[in-house]
Structures are given as C-alpha cells and as structure tokens.
N, C-alpha and C. Protein backbone atom coordinates (compact mmCIF):
# COMPACT_ATOMS: atom_id res chain seq x y z
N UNK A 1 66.83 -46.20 45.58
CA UNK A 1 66.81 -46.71 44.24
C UNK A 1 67.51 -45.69 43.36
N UNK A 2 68.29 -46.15 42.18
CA UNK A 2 69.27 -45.03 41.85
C UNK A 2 68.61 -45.65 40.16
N UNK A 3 67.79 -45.49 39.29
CA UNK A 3 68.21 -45.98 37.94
C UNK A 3 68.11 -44.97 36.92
N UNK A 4 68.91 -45.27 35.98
CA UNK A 4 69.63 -44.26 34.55
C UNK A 4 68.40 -44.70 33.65
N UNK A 5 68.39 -46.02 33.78
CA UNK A 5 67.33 -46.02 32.36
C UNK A 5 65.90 -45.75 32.39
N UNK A 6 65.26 -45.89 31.25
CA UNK A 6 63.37 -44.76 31.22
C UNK A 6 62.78 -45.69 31.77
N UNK A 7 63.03 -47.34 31.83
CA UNK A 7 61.98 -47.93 32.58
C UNK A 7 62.53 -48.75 33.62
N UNK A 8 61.96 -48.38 34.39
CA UNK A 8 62.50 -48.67 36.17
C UNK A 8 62.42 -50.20 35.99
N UNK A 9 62.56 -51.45 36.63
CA UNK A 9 62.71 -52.52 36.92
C UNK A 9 61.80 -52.20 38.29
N UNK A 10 61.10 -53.03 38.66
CA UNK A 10 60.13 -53.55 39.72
C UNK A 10 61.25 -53.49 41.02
N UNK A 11 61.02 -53.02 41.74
CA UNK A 11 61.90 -53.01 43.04
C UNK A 11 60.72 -52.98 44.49
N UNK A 12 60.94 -54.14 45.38
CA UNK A 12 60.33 -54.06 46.32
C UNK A 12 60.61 -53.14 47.57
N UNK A 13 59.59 -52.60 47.99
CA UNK A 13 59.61 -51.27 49.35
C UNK A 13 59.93 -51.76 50.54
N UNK A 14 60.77 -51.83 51.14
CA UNK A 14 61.13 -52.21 52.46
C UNK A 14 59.34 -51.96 53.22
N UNK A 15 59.41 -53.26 53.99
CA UNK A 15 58.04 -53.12 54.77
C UNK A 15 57.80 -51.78 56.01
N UNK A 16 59.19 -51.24 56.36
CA UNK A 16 58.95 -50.57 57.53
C UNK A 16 59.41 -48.65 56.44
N UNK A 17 59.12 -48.51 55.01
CA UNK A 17 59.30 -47.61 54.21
C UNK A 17 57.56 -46.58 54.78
N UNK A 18 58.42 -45.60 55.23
CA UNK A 18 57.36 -44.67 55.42
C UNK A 18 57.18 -43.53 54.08
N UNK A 19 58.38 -42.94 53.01
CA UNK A 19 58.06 -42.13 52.06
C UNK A 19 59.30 -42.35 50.82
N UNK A 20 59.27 -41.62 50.26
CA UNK A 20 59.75 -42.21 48.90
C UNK A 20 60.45 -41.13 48.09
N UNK A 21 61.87 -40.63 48.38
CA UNK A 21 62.56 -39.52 47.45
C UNK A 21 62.67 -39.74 45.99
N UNK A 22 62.32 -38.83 45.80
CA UNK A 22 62.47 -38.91 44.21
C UNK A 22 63.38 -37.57 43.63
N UNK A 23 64.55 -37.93 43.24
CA UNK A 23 65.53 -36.80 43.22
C UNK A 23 65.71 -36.46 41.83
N UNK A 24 65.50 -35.52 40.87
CA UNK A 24 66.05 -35.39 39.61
C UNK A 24 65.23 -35.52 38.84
N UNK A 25 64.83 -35.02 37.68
CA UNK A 25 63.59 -35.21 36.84
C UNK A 25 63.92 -36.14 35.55
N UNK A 26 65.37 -36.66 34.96
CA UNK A 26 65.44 -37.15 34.08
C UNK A 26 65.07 -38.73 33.88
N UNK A 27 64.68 -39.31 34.27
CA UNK A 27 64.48 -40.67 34.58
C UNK A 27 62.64 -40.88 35.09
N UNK A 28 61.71 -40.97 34.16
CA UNK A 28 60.65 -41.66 34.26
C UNK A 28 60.13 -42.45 35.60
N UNK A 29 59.90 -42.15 36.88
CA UNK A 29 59.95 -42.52 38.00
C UNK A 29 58.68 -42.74 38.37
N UNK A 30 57.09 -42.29 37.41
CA UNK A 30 56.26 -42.47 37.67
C UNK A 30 55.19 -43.76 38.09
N UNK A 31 56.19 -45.20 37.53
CA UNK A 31 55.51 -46.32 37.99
C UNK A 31 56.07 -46.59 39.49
N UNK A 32 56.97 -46.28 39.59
CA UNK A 32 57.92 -46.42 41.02
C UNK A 32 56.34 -45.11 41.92
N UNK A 33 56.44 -44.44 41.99
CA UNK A 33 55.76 -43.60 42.77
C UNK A 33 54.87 -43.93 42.76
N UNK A 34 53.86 -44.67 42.24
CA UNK A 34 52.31 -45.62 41.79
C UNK A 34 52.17 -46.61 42.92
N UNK A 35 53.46 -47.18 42.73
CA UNK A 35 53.58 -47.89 43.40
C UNK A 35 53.94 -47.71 44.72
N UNK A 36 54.15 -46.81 44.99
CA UNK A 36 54.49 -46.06 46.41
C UNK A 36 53.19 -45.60 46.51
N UNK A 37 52.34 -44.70 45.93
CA UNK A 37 51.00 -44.32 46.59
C UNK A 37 50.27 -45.32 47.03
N UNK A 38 50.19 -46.57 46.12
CA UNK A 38 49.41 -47.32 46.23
C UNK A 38 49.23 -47.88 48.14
N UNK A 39 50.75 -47.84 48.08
CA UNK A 39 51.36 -48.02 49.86
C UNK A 39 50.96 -47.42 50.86
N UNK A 40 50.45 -46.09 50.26
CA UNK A 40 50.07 -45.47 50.98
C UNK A 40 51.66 -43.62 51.88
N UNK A 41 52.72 -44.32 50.75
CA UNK A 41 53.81 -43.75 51.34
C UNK A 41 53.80 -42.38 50.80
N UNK A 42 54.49 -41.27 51.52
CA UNK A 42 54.22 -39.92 51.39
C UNK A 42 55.32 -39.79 50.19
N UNK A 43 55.15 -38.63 49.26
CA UNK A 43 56.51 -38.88 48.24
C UNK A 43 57.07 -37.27 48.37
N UNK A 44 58.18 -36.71 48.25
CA UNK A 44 59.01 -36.42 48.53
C UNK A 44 59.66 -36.37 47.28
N UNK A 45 59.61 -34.49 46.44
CA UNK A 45 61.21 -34.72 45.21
C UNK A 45 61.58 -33.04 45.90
N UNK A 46 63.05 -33.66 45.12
CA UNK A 46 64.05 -32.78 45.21
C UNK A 46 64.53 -32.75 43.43
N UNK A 47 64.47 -31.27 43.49
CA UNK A 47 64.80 -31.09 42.14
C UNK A 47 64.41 -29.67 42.23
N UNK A 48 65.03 -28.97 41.19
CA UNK A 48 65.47 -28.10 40.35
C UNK A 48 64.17 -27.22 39.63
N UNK A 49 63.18 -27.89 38.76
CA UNK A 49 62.32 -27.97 38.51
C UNK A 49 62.98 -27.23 37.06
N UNK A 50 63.98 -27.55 36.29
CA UNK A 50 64.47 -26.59 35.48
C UNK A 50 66.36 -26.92 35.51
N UNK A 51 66.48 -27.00 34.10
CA UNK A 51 67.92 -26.75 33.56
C UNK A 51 68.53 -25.39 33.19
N UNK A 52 70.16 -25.69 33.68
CA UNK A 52 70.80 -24.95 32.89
C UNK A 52 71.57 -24.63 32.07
N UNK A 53 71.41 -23.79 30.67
CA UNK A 53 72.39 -24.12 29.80
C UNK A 53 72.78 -22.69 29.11
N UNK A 54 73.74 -22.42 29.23
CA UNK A 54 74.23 -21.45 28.86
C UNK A 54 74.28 -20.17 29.91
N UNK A 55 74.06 -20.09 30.99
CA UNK A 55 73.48 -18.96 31.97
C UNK A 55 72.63 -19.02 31.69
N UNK A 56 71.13 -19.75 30.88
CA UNK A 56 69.79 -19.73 31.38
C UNK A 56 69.17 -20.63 31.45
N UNK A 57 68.43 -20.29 32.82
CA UNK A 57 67.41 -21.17 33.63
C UNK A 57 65.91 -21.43 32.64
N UNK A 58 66.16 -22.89 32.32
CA UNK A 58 65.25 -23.15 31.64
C UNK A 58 63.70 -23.54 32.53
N UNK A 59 62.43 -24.08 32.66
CA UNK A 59 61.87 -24.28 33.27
C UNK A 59 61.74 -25.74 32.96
N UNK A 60 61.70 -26.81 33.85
CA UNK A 60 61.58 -28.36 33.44
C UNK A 60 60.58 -28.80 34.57
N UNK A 61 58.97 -28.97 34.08
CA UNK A 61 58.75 -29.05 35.71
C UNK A 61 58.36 -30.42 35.95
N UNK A 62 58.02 -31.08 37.39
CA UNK A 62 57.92 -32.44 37.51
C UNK A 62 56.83 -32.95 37.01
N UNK A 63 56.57 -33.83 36.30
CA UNK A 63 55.28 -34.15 35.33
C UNK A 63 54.48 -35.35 36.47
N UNK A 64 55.19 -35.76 37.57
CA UNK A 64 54.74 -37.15 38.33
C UNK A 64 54.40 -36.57 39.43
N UNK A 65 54.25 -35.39 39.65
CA UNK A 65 54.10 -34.73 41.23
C UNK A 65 52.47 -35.06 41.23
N UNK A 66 51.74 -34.99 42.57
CA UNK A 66 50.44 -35.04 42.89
C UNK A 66 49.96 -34.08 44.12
N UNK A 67 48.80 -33.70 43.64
CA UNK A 67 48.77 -32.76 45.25
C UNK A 67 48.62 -33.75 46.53
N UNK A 68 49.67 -33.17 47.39
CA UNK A 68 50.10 -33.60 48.57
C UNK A 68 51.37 -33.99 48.39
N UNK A 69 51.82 -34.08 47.32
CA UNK A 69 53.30 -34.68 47.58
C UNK A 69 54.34 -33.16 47.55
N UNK A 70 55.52 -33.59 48.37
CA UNK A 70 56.01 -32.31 48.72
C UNK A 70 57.69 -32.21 47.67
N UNK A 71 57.22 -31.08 47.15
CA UNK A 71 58.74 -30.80 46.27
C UNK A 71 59.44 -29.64 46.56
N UNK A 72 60.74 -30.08 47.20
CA UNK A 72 62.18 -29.32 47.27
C UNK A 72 62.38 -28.73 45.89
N UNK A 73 62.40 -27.78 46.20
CA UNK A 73 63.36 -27.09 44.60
C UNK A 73 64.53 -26.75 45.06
N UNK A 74 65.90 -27.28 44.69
CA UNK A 74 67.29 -27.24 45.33
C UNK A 74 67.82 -28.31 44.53
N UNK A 75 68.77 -28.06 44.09
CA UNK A 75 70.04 -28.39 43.99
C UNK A 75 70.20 -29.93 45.31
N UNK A 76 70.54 -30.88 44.45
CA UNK A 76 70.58 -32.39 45.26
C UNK A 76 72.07 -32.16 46.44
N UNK A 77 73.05 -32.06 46.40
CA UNK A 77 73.99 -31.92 47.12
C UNK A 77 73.61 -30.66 48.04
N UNK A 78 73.60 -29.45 47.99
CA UNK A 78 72.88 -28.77 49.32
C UNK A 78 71.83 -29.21 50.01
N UNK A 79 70.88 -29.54 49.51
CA UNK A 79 69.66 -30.04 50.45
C UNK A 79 69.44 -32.02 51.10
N UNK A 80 70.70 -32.29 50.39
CA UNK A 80 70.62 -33.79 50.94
C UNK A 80 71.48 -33.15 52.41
N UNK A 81 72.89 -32.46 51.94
CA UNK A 81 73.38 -32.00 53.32
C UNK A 81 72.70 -31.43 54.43
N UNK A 82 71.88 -30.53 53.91
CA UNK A 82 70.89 -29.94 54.90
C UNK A 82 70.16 -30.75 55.55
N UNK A 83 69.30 -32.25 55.05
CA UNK A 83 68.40 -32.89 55.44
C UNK A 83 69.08 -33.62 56.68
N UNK A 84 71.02 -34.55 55.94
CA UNK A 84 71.50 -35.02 56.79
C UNK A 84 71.84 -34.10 58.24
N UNK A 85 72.00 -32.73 57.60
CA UNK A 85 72.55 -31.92 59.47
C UNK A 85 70.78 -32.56 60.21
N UNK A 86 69.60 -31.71 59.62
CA UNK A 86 68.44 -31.82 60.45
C UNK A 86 68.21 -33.38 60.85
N UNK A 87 68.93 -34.79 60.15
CA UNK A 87 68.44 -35.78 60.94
C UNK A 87 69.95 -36.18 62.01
N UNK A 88 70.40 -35.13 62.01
CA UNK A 88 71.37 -35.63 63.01
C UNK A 88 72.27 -36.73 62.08
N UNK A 89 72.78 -36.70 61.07
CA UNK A 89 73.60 -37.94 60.10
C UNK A 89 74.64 -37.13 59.78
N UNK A 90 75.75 -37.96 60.12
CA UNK A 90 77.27 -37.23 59.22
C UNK A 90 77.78 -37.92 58.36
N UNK A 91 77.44 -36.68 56.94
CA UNK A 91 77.79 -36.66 55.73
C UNK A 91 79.01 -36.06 55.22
C-alpha cells in the first residue's frame, strides 16, 4: 500500500498476509495497522525515526508503534536492499 494522503482509504489484506510494512512516518498509517492487529498480523516499520535539515538530525519518533512490533531504523533504500539480498530477490 503506498498512500500520500492523512487518511488511508480502506484497503483489503490479502488472505494469505502474514505482516504489514510500514515505511516512513509522514502519512497517518495508524487505522491501516488496527486493522492489521486486529488480523492478528505482525507489523514491521522502517524508518528513520527522525529528519534531516540542515546537517541536523532531528528526532521524529513513530507515534503508531506497539510493543511487539519491530522497528528498523534505516534509511528505506538500504534496508529494503538488504531485506531483498536476505530473501534471496533481485533488486
């Protein structure tokens, strides 16, 4: 699911969806992930946890995270590459 705007549109979970990336903090993603717990699906962000502007690292942290859900702090283009080498996918 890729969306720009603050309120997600209802999107159905593939039945055989085991977890749920959530990449980037600007976009309101918290009914989408609701709806993924509810599933029972593991969630998964990648992000930064923090902007930068000017040479400094601001702190931005994920407001939708829950304990148990697991967050990458990285930069989206290195660690999607990394994920694709570890599942065996050429990117």
């Amino acid at each position: 699911m890729r969306r720009y705007d603050q309120r997600t549109p209802h999107m159905p979970f593939p039945d055989d969806a085991k977890a749920l990336l959530v990449i980037g903090l600007h976009a309101d993603r918290r009914s989408v992930q609701a709806r993924a717990r509810e599933r029972g699906l593991k969630i998964f962000y990648l992000d930064t946890e923090g902007v930068t502007e000017n040479g400094v690292h601001k702190p931005y942290l994920i407001e939708g995270a829950r304990e148990g859900d697991v967050v990458v702090r990285s930069e989206a283009t290195p660690a999607l590459l990394h994920l694709a080498k570890l599942l065996n996918v050429n990117a």
